[in-house]
PDB file of N, CA and C in Angstrom:
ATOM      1  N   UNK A   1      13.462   0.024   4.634  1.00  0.00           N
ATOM      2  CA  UNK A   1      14.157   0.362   5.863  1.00  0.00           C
ATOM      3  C   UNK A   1      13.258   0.139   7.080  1.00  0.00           C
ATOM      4  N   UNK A   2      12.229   0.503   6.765  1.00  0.00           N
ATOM      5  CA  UNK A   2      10.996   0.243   8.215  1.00  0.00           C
ATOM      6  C   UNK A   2      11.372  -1.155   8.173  1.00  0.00           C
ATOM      7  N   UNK A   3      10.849  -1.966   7.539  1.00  0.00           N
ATOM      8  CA  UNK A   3      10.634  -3.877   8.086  1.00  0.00           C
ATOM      9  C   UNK A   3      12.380  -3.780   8.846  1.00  0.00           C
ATOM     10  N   UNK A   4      13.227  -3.412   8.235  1.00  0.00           N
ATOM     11  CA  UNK A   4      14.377  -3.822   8.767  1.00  0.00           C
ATOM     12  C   UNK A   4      14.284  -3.821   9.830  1.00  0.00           C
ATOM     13  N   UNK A   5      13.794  -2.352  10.416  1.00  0.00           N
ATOM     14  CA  UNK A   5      13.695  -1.693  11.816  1.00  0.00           C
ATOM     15  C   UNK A   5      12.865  -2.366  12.722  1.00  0.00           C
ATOM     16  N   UNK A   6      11.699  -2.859  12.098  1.00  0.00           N
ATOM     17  CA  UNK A   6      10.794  -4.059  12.706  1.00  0.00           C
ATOM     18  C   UNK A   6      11.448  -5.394  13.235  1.00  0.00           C
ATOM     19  N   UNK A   7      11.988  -6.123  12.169  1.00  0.00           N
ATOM     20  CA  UNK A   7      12.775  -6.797  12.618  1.00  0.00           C
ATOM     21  C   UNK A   7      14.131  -7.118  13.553  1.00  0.00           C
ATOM     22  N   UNK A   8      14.674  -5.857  13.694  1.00  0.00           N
ATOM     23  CA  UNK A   8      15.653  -5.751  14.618  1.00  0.00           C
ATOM     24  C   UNK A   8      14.787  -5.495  16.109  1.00  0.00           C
ATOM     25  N   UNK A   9      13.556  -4.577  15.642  1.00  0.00           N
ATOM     26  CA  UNK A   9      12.788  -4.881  17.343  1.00  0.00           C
ATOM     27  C   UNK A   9      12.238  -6.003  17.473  1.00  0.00           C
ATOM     28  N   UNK A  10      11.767  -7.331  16.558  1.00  0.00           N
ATOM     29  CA  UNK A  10      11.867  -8.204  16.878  1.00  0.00           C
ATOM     30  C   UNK A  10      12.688  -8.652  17.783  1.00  0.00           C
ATOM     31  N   UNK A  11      13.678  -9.141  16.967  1.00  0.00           N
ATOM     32  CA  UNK A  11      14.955  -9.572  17.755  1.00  0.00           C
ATOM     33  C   UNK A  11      15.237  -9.198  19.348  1.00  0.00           C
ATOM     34  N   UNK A  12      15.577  -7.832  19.021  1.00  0.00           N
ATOM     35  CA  UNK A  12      15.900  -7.586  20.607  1.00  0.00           C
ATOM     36  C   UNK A  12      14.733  -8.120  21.596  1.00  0.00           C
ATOM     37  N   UNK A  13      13.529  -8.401  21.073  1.00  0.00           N
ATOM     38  CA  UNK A  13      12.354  -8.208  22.196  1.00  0.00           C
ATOM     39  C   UNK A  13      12.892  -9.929  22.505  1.00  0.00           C
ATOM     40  N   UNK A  14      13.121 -10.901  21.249  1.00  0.00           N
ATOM     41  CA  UNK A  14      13.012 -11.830  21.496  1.00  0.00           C
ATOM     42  C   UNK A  14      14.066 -12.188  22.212  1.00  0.00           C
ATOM     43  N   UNK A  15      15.173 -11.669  22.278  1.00  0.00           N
ATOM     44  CA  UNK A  15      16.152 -12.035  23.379  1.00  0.00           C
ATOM     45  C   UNK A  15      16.309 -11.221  24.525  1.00  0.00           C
ATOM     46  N   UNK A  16      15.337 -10.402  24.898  1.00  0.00           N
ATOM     47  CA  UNK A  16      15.337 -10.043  26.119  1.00  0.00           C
ATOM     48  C   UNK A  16      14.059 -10.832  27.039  1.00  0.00           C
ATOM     49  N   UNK A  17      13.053 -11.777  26.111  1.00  0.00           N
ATOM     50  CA  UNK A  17      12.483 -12.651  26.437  1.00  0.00           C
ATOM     51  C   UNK A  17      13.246 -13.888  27.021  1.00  0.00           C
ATOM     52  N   UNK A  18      14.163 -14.414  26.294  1.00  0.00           N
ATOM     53  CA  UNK A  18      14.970 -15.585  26.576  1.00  0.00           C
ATOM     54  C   UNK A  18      15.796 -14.890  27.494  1.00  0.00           C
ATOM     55  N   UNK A  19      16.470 -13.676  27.809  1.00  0.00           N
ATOM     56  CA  UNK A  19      17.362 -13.671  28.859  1.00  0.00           C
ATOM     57  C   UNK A  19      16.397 -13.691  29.838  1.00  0.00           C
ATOM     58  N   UNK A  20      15.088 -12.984  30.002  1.00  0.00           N
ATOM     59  CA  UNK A  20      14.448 -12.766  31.100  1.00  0.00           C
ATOM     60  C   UNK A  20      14.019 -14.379  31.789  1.00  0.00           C
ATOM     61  N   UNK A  21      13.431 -15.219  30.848  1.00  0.00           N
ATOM     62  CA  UNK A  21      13.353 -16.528  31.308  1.00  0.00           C
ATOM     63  C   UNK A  21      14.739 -17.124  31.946  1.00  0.00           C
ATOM     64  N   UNK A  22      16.012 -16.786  31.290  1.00  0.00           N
ATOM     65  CA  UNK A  22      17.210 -17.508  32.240  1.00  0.00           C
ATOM     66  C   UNK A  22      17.197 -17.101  33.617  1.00  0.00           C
ATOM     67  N   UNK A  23      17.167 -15.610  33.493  1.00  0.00           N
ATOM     68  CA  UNK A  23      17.198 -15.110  35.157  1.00  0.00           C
ATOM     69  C   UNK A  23      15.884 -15.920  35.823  1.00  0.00           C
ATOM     70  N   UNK A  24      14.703 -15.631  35.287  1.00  0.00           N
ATOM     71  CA  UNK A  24      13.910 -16.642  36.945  1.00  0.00           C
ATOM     72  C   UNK A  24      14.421 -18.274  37.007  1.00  0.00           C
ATOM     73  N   UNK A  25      14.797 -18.856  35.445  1.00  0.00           N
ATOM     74  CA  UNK A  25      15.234 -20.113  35.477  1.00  0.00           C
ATOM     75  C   UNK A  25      16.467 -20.385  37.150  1.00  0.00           C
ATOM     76  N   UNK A  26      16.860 -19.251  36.955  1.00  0.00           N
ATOM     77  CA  UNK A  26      18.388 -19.504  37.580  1.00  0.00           C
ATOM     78  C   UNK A  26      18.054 -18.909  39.000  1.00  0.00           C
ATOM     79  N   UNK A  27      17.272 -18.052  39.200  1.00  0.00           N
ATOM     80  CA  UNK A  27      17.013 -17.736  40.429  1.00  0.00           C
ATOM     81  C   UNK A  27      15.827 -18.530  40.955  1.00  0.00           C
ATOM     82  N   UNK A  28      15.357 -19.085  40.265  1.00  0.00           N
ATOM     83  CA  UNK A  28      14.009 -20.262  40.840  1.00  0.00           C
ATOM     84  C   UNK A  28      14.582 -20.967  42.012  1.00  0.00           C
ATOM     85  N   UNK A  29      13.835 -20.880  42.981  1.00  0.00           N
ATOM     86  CA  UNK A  29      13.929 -21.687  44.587  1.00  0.00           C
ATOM     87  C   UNK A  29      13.499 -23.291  43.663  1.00  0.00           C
ATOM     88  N   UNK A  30      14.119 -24.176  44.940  1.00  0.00           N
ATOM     89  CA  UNK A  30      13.298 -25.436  44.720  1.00  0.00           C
ATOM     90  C   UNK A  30      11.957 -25.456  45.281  1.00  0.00           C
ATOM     91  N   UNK A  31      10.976 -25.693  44.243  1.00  0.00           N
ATOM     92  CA  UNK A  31       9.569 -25.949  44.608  1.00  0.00           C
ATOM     93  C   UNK A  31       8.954 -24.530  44.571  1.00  0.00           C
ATOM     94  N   UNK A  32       9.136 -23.799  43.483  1.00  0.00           N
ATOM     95  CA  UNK A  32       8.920 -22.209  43.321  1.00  0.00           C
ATOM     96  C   UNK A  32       8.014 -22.435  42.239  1.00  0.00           C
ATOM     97  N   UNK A  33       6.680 -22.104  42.584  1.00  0.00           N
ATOM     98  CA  UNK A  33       5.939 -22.747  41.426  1.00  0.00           C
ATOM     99  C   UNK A  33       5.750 -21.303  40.768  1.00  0.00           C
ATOM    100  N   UNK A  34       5.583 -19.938  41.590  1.00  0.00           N
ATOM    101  CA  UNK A  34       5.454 -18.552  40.924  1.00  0.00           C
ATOM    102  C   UNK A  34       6.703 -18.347  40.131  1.00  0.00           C
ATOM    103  N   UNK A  35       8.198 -19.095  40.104  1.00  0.00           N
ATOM    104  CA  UNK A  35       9.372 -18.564  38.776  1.00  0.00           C
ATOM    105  C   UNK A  35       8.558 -19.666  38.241  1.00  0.00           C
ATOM    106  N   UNK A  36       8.505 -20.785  38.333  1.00  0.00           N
ATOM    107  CA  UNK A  36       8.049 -21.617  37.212  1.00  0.00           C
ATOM    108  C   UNK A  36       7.277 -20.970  35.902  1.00  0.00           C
ATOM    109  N   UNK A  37       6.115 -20.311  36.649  1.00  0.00           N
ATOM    110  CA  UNK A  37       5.457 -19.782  35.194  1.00  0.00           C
ATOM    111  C   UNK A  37       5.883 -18.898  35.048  1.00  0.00           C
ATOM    112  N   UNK A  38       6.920 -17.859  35.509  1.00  0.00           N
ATOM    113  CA  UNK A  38       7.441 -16.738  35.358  1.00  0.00           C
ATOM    114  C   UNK A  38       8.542 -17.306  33.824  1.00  0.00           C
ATOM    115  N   UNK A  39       8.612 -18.696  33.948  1.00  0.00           N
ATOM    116  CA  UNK A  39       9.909 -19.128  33.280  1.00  0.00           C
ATOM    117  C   UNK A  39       9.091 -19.341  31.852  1.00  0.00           C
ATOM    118  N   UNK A  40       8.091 -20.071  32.389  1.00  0.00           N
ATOM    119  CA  UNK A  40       6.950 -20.968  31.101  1.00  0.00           C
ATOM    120  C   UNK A  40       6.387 -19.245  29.990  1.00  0.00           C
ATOM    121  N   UNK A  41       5.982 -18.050  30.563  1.00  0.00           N
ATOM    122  CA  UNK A  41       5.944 -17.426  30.185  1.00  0.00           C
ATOM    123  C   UNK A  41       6.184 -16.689  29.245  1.00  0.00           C
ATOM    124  N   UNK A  42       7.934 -16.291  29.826  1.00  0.00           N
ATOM    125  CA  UNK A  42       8.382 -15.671  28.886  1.00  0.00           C
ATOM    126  C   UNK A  42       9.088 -16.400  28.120  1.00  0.00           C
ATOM    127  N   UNK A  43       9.464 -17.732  28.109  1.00  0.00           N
ATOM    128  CA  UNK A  43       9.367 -18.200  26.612  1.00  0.00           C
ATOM    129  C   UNK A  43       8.470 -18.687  25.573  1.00  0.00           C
ATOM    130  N   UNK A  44       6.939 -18.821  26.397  1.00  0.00           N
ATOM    131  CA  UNK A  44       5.431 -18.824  24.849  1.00  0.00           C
ATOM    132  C   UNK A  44       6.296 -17.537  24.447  1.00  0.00           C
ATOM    133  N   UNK A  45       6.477 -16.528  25.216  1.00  0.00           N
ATOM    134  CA  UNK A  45       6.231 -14.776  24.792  1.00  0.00           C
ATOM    135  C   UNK A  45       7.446 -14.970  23.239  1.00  0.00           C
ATOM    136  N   UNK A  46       8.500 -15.728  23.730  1.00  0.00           N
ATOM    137  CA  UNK A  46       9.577 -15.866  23.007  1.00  0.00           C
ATOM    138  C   UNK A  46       9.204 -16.484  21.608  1.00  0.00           C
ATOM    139  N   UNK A  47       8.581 -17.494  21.994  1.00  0.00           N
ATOM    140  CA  UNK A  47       8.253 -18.280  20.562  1.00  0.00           C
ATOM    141  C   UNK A  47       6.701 -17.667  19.764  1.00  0.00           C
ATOM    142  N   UNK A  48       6.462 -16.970  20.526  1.00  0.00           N
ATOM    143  CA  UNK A  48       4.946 -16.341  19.740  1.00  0.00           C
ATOM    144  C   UNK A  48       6.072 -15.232  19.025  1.00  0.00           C
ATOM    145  N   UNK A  49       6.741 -14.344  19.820  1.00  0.00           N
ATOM    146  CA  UNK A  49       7.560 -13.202  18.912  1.00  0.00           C
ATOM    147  C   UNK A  49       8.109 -13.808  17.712  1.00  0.00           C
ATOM    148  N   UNK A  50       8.771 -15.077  17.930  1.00  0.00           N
ATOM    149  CA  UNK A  50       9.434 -15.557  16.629  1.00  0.00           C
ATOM    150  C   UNK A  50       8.615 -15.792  15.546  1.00  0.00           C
ATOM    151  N   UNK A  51       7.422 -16.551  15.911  1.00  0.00           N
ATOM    152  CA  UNK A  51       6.711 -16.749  15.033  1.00  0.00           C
ATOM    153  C   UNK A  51       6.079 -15.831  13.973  1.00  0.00           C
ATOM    154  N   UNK A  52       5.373 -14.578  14.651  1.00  0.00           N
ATOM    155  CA  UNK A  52       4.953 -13.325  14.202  1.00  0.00           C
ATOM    156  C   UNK A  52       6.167 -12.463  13.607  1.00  0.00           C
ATOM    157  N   UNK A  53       7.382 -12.864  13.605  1.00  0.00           N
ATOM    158  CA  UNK A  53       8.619 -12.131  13.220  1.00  0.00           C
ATOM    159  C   UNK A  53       8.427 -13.127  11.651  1.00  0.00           C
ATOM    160  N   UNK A  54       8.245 -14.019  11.756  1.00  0.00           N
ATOM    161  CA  UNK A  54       8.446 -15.252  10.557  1.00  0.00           C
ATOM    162  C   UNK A  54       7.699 -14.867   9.479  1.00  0.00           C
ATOM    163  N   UNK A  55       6.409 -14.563   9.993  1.00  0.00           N
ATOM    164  CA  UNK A  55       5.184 -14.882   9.064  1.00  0.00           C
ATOM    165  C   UNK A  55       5.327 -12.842   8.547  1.00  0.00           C
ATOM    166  N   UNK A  56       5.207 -12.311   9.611  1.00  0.00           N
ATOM    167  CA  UNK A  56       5.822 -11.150   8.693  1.00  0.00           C
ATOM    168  C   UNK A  56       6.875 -11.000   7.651  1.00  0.00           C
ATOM    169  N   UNK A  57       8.085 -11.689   8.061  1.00  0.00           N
ATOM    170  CA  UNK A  57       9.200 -11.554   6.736  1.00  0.00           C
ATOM    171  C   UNK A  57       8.554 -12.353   5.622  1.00  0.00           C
ATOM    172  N   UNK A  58       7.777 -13.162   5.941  1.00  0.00           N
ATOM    173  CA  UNK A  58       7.163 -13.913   4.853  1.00  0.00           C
ATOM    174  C   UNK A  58       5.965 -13.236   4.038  1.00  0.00           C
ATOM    175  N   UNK A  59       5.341 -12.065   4.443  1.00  0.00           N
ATOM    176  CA  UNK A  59       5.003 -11.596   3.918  1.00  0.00           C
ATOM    177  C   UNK A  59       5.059 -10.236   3.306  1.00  0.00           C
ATOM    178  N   UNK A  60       6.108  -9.873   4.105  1.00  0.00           N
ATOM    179  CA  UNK A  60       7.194  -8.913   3.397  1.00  0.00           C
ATOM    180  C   UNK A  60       7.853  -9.026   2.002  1.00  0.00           C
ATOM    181  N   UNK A  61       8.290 -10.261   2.299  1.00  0.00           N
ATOM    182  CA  UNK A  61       8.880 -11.038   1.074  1.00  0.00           C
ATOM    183  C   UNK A  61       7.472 -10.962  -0.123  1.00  0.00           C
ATOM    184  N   UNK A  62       6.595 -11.422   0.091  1.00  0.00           N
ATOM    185  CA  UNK A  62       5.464 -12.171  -0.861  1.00  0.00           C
ATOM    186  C   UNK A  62       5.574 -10.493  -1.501  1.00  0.00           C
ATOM    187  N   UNK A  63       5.524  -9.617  -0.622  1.00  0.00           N
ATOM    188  CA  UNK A  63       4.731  -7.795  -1.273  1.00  0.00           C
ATOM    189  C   UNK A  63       6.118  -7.375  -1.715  1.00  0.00           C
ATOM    190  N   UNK A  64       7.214  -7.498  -1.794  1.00  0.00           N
ATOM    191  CA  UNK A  64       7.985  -7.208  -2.636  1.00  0.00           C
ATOM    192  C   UNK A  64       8.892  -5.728  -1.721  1.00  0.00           C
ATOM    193  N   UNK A  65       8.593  -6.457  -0.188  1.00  0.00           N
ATOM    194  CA  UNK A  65       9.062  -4.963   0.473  1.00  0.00           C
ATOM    195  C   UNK A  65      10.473  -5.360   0.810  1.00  0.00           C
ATOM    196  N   UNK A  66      11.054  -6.568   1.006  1.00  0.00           N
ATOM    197  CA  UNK A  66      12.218  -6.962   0.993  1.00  0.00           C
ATOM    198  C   UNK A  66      12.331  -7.914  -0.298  1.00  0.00           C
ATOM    199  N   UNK A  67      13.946  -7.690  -0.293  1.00  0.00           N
ATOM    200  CA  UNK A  67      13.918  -8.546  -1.981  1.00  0.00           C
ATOM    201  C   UNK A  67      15.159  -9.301  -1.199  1.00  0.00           C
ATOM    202  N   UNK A  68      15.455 -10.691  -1.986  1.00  0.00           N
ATOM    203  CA  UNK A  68      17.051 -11.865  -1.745  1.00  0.00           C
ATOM    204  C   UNK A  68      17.956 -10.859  -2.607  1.00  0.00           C
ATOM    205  N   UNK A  69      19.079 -10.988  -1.937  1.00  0.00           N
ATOM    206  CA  UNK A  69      20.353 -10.444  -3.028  1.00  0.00           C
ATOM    207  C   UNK A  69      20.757 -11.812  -3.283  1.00  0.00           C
ATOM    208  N   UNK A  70      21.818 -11.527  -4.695  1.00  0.00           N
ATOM    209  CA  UNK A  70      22.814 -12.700  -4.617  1.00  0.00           C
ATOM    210  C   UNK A  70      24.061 -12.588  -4.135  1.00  0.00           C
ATOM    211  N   UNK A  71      24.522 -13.354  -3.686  1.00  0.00           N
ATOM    212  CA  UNK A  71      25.923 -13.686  -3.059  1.00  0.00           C
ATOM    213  C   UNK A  71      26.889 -13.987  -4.159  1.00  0.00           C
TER     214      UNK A  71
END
């Protein structure tokens, strides 16, 4: 039940990363170089969360703390 719980705060973090990058995307002036990295930012932030979300279920998986059902 914990990893689950981990993973759902994954998630949310990672899409409040990607919404946060749309808003400066969309409110960026032309020639706004401070949203620019405001934009570049929070999506590393986005794809580092995913990644560290990955390699955890993957080793969740390996220790036997989540198991596959069958369908």
């Amino acid at each position: 039940m914990f990893v689950k719980m981990i993973v759902i705060f994954f998630i949310v973090a990672i899409l409040y990363s990607l919404g946060s990058a749309l808003f400066f995307l969309v409110r960026e002036k032309q020639g706004s170089k401070r949203d620019s990295d405001r934009v570049v930012k929070a999506l590393s932030w986005r794809i580092g969360l995913s990644f560290v979300m990955f390699i955890m279920i993957m080793i969740a998986f390996a220790l036997g703390w989540i198991v596959p059902h069958g369908i």
